[in-house]
Protein backbone atom coordinates (compact mmCIF):
# COMPACT_ATOMS: atom_id res chain seq x y z
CA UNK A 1 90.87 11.48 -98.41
CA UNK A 2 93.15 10.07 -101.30
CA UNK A 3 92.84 6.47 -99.67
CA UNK A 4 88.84 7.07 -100.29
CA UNK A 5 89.47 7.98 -103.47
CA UNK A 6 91.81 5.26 -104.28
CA UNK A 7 88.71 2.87 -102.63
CA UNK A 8 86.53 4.10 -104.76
CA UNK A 9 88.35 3.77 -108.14
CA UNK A 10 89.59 0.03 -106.51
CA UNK A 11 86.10 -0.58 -106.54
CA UNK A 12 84.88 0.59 -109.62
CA UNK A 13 87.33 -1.27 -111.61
CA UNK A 14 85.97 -4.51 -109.56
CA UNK A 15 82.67 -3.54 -110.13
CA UNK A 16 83.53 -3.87 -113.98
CA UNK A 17 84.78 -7.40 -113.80
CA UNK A 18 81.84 -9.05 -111.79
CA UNK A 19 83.81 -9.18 -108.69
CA UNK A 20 81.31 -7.80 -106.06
CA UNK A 21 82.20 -9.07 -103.34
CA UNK A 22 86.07 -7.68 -103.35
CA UNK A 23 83.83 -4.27 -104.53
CA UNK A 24 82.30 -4.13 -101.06
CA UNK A 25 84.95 -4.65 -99.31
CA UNK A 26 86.43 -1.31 -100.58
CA UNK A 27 83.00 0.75 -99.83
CA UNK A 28 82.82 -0.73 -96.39
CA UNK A 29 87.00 0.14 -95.67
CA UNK A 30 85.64 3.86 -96.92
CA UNK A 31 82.59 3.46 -94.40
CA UNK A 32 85.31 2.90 -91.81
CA UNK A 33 87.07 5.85 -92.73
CA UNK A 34 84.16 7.86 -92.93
CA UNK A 35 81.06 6.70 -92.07
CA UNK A 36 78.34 9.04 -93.16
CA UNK A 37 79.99 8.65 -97.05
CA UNK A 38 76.49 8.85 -98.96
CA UNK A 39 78.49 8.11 -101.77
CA UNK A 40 79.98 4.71 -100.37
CA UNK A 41 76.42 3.42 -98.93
CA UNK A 42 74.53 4.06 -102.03
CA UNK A 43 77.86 2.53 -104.17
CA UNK A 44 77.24 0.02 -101.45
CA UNK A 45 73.69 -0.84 -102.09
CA UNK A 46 74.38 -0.95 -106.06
CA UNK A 47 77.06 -3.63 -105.58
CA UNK A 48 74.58 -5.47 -103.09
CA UNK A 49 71.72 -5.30 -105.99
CA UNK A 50 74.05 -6.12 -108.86
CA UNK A 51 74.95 -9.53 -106.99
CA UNK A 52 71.01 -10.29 -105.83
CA UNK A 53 71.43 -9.31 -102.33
CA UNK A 54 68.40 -6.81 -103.07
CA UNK A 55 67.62 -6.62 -99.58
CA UNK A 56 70.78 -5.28 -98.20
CA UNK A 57 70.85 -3.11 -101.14
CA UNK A 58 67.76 -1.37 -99.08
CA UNK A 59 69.16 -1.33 -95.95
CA UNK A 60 72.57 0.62 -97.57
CA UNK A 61 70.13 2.80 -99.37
CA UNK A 62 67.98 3.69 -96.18
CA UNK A 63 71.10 4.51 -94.21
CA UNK A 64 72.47 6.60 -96.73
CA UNK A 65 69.14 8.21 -97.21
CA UNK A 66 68.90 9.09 -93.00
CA UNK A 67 72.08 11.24 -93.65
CA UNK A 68 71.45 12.88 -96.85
CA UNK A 69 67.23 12.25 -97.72
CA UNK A 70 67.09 14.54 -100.16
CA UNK A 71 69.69 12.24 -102.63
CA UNK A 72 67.57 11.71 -105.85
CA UNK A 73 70.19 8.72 -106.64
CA UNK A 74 69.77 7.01 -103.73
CA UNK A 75 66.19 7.34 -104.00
CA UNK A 76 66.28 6.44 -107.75
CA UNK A 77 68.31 3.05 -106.76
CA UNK A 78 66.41 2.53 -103.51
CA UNK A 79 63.19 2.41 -105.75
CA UNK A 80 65.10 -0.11 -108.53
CA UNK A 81 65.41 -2.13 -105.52
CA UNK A 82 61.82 -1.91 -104.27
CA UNK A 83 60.57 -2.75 -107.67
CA UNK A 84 62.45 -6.04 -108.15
CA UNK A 85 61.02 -7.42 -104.73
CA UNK A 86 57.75 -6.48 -106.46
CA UNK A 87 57.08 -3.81 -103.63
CA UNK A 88 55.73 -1.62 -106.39
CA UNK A 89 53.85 1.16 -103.88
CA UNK A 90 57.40 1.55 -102.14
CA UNK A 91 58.99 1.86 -105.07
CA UNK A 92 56.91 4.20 -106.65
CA UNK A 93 56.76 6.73 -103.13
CA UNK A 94 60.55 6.41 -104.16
CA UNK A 95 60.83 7.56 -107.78
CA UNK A 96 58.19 10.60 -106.29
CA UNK A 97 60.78 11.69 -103.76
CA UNK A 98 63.24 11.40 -106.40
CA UNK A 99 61.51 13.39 -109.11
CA UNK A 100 60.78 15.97 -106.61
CA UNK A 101 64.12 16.47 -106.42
CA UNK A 102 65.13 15.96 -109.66
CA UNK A 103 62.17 16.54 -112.12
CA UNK A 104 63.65 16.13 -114.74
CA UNK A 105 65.06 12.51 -114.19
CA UNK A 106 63.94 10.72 -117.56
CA UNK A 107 64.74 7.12 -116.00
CA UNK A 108 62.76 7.88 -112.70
CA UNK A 109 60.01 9.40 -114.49
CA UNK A 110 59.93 5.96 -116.97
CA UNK A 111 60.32 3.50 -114.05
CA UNK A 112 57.58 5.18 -112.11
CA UNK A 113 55.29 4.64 -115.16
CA UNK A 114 56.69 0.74 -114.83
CA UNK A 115 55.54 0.92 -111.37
CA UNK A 116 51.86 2.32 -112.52
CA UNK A 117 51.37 0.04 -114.52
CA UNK A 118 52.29 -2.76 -112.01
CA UNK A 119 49.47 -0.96 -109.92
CA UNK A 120 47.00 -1.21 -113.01
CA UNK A 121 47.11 2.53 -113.06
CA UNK A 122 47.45 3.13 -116.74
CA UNK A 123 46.72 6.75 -116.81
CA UNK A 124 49.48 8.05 -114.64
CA UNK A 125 51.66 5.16 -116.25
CA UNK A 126 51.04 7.03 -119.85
CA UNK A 127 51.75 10.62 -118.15
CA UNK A 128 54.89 9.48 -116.91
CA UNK A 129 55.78 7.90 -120.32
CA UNK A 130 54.41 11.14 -122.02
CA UNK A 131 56.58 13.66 -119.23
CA UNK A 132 59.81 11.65 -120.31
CA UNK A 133 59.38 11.91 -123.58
CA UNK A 134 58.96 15.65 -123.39
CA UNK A 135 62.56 15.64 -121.98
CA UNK A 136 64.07 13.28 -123.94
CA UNK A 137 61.69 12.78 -127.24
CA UNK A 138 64.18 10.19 -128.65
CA UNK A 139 64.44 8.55 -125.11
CA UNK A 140 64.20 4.53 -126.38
CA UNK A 141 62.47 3.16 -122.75
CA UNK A 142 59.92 5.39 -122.61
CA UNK A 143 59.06 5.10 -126.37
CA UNK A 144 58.72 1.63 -125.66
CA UNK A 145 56.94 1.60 -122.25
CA UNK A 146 54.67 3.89 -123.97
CA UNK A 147 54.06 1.73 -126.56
CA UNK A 148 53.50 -1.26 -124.61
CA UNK A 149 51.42 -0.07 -122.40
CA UNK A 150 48.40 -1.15 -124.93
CA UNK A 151 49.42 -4.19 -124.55
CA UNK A 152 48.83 -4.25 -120.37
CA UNK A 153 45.22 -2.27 -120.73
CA UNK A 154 42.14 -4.13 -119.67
CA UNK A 155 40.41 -3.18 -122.66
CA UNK A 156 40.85 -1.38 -126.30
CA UNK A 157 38.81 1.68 -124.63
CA UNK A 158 40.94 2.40 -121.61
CA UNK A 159 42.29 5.79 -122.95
CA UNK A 160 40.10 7.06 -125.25
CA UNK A 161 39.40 9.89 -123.24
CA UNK A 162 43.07 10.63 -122.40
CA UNK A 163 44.59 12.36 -125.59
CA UNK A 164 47.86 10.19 -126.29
């Protein structure tokens, strides 16, 4: 166990100088130690999306996800993921599993208003901006998402049924 932990702080500190690929090296010696580490394959998948390699990002976040499903930061990353290949449906089902875990995840709740609006779903898009903010009033994304989103409407009208 103190080898995984001296992996994992091996790999954070590489992690902080760019140097992903020594990084996975250290998650995949923990893998081999112990391969159901949730930990390692979501730590994994981060290093894999931080150097472009979105999808085997997926792949580490869908195998950590068969042994623990109900990991809201796997699901949160798994979704970051999603969204960058512009799979914005997949992504969003993410963030959902995610916030039913953890409800009150600001950054899910903000990205899943990203992902509404990629779906032209302005509505939701605003609730999720409007949820967030009821968490975290001060919380500078979703101030700004919620902002913007006026700037993504089809028309001036789009909410003026929908108090703001």
């Amino acid at each position: 166990m103190s080898n995984v932990r001296t992996l994992e702080s091996k790999a954070l500190h590489l992690s902080k100088l760019g140097k992903f690929e020594e990084e996975r090296k250290c998650y995949i010696e923990i893998l081999r130690e112990d391969s159901n580490n949730v930990n390692a394959l979501n730590d994994l998948g981060v290093s894999y999306h931080e150097s472009g390699k979105i999808e085997k990002s997926i792949e580490c976040y869908d195998k950590a996800l068969e042994i623990d499903p109900n990991d809201a930061v796997t699901l949160y990353n798994r979704g970051l993921s999603l969204f960058n290949l512009e799979r914005y449906e997949e992504a969003k089902e993410s963030y959902e599993e995610a916030l039913d875990i953890d409800p009150k995840n600001v950054a899910a709740l903000n990205n899943l208003g990203i992902c509404f609006e990629e779906l032209k779903e302005f509505e939701k898009a605003m609730e999720c901006y409007k949820e967030a903010l009821d968490i975290d009033p001060k919380n500078v994304a979703a101030l700004k998402n919620k902002e913007d989103i006026f700037d993504n409407m089809p028309n001036e009208n789009y909410f003026s049924n929908m108090i703001i």
